[in-house]
Protein backbone atom coordinates (compact mmCIF):
# COMPACT_ATOMS: atom_id res chain seq x y z
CA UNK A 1 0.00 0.00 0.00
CA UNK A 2 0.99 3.33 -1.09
CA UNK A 3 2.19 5.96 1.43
CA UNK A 4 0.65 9.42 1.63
CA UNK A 5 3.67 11.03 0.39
CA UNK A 6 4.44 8.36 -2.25
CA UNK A 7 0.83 8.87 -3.31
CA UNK A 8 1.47 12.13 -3.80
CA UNK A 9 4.03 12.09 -5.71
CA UNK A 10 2.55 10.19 -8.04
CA UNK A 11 -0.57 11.65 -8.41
CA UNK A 12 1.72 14.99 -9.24
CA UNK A 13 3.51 13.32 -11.75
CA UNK A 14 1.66 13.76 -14.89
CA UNK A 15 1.52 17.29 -13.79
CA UNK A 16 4.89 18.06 -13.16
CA UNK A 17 6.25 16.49 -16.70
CA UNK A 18 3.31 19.00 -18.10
CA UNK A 19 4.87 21.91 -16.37
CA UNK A 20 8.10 21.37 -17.29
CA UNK A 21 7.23 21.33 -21.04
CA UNK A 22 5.33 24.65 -20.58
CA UNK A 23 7.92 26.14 -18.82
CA UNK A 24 10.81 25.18 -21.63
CA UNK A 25 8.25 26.27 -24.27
CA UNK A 26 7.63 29.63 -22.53
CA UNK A 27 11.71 29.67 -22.67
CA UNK A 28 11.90 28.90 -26.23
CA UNK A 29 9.70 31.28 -26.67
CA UNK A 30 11.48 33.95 -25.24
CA UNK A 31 14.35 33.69 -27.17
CA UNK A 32 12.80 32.88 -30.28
CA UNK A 33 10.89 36.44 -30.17
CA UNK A 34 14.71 38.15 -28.95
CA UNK A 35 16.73 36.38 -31.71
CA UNK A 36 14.49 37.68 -34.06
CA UNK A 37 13.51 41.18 -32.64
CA UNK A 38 17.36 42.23 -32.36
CA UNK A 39 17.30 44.13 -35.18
CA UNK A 40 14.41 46.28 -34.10
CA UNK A 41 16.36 46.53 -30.46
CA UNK A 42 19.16 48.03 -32.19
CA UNK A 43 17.37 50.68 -34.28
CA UNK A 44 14.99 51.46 -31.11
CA UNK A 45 18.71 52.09 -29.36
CA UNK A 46 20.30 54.06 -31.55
CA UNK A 47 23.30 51.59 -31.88
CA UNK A 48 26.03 51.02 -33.71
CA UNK A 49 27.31 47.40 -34.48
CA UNK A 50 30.15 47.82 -32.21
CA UNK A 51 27.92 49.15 -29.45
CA UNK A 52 25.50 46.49 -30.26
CA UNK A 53 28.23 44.19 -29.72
CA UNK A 54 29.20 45.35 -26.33
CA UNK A 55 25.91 45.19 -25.10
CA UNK A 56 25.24 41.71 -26.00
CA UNK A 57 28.41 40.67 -23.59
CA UNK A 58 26.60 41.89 -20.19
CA UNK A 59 23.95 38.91 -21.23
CA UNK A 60 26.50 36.58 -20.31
CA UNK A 61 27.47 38.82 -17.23
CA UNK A 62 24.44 38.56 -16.11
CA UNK A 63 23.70 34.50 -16.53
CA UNK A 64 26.79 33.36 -14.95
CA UNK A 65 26.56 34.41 -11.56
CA UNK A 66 22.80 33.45 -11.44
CA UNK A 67 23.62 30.07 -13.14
CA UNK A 68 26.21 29.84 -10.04
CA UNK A 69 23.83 31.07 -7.38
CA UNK A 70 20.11 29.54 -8.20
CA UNK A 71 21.66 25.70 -7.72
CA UNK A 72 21.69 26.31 -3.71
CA UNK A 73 18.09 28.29 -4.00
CA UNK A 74 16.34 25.23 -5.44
CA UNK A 75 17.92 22.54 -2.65
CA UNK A 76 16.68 24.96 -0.19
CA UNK A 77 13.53 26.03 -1.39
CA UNK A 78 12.41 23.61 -4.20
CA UNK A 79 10.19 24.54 -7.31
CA UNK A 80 8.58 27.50 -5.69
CA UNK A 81 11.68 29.39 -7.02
CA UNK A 82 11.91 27.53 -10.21
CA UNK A 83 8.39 29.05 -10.59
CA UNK A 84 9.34 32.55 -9.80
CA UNK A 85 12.30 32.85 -12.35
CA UNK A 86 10.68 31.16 -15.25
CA UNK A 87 7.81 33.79 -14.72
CA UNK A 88 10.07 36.46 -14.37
CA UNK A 89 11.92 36.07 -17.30
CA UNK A 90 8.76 37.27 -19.40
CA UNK A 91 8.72 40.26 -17.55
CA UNK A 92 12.03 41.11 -17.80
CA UNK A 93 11.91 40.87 -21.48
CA UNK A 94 8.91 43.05 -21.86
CA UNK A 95 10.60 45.74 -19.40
CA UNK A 96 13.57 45.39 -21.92
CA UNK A 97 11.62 45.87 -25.26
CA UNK A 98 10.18 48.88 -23.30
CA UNK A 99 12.85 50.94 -21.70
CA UNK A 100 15.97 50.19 -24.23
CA UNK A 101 16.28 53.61 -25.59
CA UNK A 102 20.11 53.65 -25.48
CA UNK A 103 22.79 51.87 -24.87
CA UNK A 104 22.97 51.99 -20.83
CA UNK A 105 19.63 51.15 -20.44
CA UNK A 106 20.14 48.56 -23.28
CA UNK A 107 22.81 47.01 -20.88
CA UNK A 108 21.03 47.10 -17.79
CA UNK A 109 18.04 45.53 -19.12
CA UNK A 110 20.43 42.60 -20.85
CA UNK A 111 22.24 42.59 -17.84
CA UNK A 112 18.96 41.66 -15.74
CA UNK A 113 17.31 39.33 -18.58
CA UNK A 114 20.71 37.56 -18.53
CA UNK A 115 20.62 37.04 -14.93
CA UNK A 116 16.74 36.27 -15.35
CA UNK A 117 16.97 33.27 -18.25
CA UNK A 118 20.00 31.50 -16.87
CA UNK A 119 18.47 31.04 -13.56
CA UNK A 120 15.26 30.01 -15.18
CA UNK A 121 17.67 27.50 -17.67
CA UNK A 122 19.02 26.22 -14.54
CA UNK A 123 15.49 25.50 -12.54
CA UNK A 124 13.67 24.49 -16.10
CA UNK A 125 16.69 21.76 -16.45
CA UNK A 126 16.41 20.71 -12.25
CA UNK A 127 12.59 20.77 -13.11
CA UNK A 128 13.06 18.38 -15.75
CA UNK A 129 15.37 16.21 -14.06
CA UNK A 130 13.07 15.54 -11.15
CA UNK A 131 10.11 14.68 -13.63
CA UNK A 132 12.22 12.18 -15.49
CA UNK A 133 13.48 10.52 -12.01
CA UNK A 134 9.80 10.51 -10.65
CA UNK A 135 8.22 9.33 -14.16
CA UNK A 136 10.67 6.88 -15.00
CA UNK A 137 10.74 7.32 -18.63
CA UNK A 138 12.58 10.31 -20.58
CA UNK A 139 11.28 13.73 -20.42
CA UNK A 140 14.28 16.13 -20.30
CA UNK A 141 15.09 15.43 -24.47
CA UNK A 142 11.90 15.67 -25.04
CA UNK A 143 11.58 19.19 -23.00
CA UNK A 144 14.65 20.23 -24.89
CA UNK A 145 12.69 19.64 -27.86
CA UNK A 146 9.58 21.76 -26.58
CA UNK A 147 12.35 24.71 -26.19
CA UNK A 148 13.39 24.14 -29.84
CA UNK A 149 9.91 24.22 -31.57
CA UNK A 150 9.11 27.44 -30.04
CA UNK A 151 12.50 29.22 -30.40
CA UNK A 152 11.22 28.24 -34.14
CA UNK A 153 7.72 30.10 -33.78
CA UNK A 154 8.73 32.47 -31.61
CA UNK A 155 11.21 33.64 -34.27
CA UNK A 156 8.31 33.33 -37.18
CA UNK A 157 5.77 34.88 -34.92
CA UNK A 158 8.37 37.83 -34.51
CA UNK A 159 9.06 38.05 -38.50
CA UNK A 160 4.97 38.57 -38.87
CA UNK A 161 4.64 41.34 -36.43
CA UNK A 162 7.32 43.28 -37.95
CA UNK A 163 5.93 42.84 -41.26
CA UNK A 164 3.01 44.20 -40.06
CA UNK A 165 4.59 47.02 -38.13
CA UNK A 166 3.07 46.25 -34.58
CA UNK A 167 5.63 47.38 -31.59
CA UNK A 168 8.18 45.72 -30.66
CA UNK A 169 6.78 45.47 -27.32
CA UNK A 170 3.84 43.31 -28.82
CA UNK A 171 6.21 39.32 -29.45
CA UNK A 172 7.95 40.64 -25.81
CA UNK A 173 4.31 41.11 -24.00
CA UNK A 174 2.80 37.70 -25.33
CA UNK A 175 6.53 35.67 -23.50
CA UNK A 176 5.90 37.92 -20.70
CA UNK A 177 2.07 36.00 -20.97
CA UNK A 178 3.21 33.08 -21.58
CA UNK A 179 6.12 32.72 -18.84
CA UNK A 180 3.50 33.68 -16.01
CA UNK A 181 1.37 31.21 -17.13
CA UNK A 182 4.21 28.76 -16.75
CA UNK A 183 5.16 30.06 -13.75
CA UNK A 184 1.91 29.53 -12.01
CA UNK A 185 1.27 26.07 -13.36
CA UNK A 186 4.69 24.93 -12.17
CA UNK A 187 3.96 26.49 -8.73
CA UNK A 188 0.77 24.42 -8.71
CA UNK A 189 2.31 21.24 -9.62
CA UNK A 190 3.84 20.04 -6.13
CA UNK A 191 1.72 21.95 -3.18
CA UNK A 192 3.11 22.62 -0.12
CA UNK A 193 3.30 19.05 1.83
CA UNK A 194 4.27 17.20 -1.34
CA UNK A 195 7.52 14.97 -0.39
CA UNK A 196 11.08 14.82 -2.54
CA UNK A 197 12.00 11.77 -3.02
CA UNK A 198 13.94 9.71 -0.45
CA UNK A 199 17.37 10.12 -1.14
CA UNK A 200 19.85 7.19 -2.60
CA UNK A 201 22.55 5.65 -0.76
CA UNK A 202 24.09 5.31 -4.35
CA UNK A 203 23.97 8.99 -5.20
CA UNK A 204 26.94 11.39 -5.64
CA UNK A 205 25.59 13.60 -3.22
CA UNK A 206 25.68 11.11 -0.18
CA UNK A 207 28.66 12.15 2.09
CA UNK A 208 30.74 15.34 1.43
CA UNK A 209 29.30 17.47 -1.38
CA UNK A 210 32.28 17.27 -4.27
CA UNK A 211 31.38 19.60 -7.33
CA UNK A 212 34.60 18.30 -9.54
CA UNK A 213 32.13 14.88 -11.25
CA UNK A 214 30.00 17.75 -12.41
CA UNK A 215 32.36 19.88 -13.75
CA UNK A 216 33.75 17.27 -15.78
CA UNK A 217 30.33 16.73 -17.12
CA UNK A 218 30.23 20.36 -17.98
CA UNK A 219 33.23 20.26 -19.94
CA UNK A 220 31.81 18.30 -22.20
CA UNK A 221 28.41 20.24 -22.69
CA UNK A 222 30.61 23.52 -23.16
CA UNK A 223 31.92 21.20 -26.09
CA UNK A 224 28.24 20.17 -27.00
CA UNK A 225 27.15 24.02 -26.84
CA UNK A 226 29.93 25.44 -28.73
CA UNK A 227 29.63 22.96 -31.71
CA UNK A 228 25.93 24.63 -31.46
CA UNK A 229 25.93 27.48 -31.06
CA UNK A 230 28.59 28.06 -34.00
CA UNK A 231 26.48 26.60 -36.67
CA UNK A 232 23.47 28.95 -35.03
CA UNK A 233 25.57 32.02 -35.31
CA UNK A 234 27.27 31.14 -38.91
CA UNK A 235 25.42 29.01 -40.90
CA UNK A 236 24.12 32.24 -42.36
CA UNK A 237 27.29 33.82 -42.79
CA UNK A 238 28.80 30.65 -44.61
CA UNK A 239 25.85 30.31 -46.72
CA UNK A 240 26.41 33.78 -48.12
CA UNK A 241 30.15 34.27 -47.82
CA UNK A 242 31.25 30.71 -49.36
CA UNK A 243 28.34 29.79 -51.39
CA UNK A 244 27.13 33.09 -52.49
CA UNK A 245 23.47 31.76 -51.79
CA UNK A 246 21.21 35.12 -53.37
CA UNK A 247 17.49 35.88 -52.70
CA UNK A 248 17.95 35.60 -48.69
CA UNK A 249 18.22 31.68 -49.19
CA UNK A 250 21.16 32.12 -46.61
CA UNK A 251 18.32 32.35 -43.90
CA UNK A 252 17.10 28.63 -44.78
CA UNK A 253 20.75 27.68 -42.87
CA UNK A 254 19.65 28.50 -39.18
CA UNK A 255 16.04 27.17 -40.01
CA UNK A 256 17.05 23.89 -40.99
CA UNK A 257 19.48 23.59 -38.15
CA UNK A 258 16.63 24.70 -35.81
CA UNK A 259 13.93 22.59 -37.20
CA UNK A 260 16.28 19.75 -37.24
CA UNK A 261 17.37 20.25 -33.89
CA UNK A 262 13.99 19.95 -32.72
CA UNK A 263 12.87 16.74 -34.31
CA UNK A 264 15.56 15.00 -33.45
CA UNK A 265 15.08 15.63 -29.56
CA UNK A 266 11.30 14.45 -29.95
CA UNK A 267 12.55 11.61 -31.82
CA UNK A 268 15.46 10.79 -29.50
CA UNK A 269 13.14 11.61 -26.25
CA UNK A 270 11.75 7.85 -26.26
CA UNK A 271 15.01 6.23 -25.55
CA UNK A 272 15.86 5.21 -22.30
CA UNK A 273 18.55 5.47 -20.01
CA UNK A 274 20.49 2.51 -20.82
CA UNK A 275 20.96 3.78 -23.93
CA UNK A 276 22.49 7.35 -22.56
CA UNK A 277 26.39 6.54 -23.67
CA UNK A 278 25.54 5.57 -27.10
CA UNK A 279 23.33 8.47 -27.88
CA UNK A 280 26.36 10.54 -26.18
CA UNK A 281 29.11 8.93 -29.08
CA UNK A 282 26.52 8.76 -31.81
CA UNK A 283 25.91 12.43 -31.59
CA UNK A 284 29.04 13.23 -31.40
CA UNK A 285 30.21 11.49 -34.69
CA UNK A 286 27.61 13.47 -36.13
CA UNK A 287 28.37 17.04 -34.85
CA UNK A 288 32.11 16.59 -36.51
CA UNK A 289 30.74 14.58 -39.71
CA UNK A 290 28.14 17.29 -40.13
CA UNK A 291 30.91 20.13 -39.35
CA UNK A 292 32.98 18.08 -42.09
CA UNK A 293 30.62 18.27 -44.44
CA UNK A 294 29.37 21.78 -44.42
CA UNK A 295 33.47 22.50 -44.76
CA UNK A 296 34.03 20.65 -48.18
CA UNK A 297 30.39 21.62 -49.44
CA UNK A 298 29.93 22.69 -52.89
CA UNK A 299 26.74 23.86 -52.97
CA UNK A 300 24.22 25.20 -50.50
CA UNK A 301 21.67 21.53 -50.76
CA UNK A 302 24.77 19.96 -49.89
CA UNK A 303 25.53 22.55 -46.61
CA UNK A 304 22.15 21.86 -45.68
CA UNK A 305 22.96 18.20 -45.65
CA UNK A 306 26.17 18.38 -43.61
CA UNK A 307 23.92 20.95 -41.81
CA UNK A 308 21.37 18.77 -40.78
CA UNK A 309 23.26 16.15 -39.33
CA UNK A 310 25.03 18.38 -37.51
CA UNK A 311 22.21 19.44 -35.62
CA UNK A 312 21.01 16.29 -35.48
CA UNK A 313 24.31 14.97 -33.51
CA UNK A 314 24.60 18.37 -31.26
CA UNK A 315 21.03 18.04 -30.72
CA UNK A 316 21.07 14.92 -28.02
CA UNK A 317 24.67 15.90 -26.31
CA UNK A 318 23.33 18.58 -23.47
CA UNK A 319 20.17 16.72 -22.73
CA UNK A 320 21.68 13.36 -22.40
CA UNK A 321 24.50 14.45 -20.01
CA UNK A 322 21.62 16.50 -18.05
CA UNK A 323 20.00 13.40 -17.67
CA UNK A 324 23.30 11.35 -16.66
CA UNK A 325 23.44 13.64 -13.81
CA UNK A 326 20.01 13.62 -13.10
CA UNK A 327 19.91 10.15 -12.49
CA UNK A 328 23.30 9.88 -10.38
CA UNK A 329 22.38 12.39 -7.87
CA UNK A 330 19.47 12.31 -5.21
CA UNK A 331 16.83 15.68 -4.49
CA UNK A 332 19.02 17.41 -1.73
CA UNK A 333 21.73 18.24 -4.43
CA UNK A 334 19.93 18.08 -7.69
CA UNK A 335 19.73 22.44 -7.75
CA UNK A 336 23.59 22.70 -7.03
CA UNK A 337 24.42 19.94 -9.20
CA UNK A 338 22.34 21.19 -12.14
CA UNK A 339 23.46 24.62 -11.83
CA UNK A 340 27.33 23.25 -12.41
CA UNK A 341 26.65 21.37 -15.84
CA UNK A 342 24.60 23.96 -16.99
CA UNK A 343 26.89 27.05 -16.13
CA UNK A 344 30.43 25.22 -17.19
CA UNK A 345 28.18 24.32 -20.70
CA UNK A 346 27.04 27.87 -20.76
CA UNK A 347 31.16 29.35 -21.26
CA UNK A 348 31.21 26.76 -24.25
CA UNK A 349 27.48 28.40 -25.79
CA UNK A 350 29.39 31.73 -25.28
CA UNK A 351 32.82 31.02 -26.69
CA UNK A 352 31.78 29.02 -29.44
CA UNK A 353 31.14 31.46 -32.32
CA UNK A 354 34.11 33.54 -30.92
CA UNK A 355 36.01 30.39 -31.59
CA UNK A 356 34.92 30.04 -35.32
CA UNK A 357 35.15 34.41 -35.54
CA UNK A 358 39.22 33.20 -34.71
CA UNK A 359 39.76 30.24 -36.79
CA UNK A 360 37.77 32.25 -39.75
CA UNK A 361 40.26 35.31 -39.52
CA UNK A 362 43.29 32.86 -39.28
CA UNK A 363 42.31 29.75 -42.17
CA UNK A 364 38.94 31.20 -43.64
CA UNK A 365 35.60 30.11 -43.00
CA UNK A 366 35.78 26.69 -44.37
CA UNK A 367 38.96 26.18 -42.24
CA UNK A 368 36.71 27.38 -39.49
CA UNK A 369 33.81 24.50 -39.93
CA UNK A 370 37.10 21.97 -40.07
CA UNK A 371 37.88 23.45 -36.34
CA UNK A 372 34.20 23.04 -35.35
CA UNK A 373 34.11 19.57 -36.58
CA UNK A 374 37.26 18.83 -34.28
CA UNK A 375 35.03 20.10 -31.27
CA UNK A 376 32.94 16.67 -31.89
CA UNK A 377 36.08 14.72 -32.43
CA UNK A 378 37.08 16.01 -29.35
CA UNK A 379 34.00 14.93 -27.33
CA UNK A 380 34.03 11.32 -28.82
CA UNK A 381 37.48 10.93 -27.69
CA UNK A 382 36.72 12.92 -23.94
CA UNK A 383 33.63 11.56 -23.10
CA UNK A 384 34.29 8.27 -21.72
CA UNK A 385 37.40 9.23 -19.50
CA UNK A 386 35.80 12.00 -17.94
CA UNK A 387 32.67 10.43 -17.67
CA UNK A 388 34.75 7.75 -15.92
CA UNK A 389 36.35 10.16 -13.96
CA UNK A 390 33.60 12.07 -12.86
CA UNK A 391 32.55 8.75 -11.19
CA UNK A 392 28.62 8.86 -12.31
CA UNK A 393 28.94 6.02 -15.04
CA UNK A 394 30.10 3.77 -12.17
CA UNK A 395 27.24 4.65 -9.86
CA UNK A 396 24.49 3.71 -11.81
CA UNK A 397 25.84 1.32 -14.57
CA UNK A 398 22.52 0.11 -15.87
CA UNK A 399 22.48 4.17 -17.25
CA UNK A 400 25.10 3.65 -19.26
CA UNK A 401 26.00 0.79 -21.40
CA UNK A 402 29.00 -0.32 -22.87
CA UNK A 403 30.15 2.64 -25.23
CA UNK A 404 30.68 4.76 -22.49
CA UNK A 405 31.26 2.06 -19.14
CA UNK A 406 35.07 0.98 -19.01
């Protein structure tokens, strides 16, 4: 017979795998409508491209110490705070789209909706995590993939209301909607009285708290994110530069890495965790064979191809080493634990199109894709010793089968 907590916790489970989709969607969302509404922030601002440029660092200024600092707010306090930062992100994008009129208030307000989506990217991930150990089957791929589809519509949404002049305010005001909403249906998902689960004997976090297994893991998601986030940021540029694409085709590049990105996380989402090292090594052997390709393409179909399975191998690395950790550690450390993946990933989503800007200026832009394609070479060859390292492959074996054990 089922104890009242235990019952509880699976009565909420349904509704906390629900919430956690809403409340990546909601992020998606958000970025979707600022990745597309840049332009617009720019002219509002009065900026130049250099000025442009400096503003866009105090984003990262912002996320890292809140990345660092939300992981011991969670343990503490649980979702209640994953609930508040999710729905505050919305409304610190709609104060931005309102009050950037130059470039200190442009910083400011990056500087806050920095601090504002890498908590929430923290909590949404801890969220996540605690679905998929309560559920028992997969949910954080899957909630990647949420985040994915909507940075897709949020970005097309954005492209309509421009065309048909509405503020810029208006894309910001509907996330702002839309993150509340999450917000409050995360806060209802566990009331007050609803137990964690017990912790494991098994679990990294039993004994003296060591952050260095999750660093490790991080390392390789700062890999994962910067093989990402340089196709994101110059699969445009090499479209147009190398293959002279005409007639704005260049813009198809990000949208088929997008779109691709997010069916392959709903189509990866169903595997289990025994499969975790497998889908780790497969992906990356596509992120560099992808990389490869794009640098000896041709033509622009064929880009798109090497394009494609790029995204399709960087699309399962972050979510399956979220979910490694997820697994290995028990509820009194999942915040902290979280919030060192995801901020040690985050310096490799910053530094990656920096690292292709470099290699572009020193061997060209083709040369570049050759160095990004060596960022999935190196994961392949770094993912089973650190994962080994880090200790979590040996705690919960069954997680991770053979490609990755010893």
């Amino acid at each position: 017979m089922l104890s009242l907590a235990r019952l509880c916790i699976v009565t909420h489970m349904p509704r906390l795998t629900t919430s956690a989709f809403v409340a990546f969607a909601a992020f998606g969302a958000f970025w979707g409508v600022w990745g597309a509404s840049v332009p617009r922030v720019q002219q509002q601002a009065g900026l130049s491209d250099g000025e442009l440029g400096l503003a866009l660092l105090f984003v990262g200024a912002g996320a890292l110490p809140a990345m660092l600092l939300v992981g011991r707010a969670l343990d503490r306090w649980g979702l209640p705070v994953a609930a508040a930062l999710i729905a505050s992100l919305g409304v610190a994008a709609a104060g931005l789209a309102l009050t950037a009129v130059d470039l200190v208030s442009l910083c400011a307000g990056l500087a806050l909706v920095g601090a504002t989506s890498g908590a929430a990217d923290v909590a949404m991930n801890a969220v996540a995590g605690r679905a998929e150990t309560l559920a028992g089957r997969p949910v954080i791929t899957r909630a990647h993939g949420v985040f994915s589809s909507l940075v897709v519509l949020g970005s097309l949404g954005t492209g309509l209301a421009s065309a048909a002049s509405l503020p810029l305010a208006v894309p910001f005001v509907v996330v702002a909607v839309l993150s509340v909403a999450a917000g409050v249906a995360l806060r209802r998902t566990l009331p007050v009285g609803v137990a964690s689960p017990e912790p494991r004997r098994d679990a990294v976090a039993t004994g003296r708290w060591r952050i260095g297994p999750f660093v490790l893991v991080g390392i390789l998601g700062a890999l994962a994110f910067a093989s990402e986030n340089a196709h994101q940021s110059w699969s445009a540029v090499f479209a147009d530069d190398e293959l002279h694409a005409t007639g704005g085709l260049s813009a198809v590049a990000p949208a088929v890495f997008a779109a691709t990105v997010a069916l392959t996380r709903f189509a990866a989402g169903g595997l289990g965790a025994d499969r975790a090292g497998t889908v780790l090594l497969a992906g990356a052997v596509g992120a560099a064979a992808g990389a490869g390709l794009i640098a000896v393409a041709p033509t622009l179909v064929v880009a798109a191809l090497g394009l494609a399975l790029a995204a399709a191998g960087t699309a399962v690395l972050f979510p399956t080493l979220v979910g490694i950790v997820s697994r290995a550690v028990d509820e009194t450390h999942r915040g902290r634990a979280t919030s060192i993946v995801t901020t040690v990933s985050y310096l490799g989503f910053l530094g990656g199109p920096v690292y292709v800007g470099l290699w572009s200026d020193a061997v060209g832009l083709r040369g570049a894709m050759v160095a990004v394609a060596a960022l999935g070479v190196g994961l392949l060859v770094l993912a089973p010793p650190l994962l080994r390292l880090s200790g979590l492959s040996r705690l919960r074996p069954e997680q991770l089968d053979a490609a990755v054990g010893a």
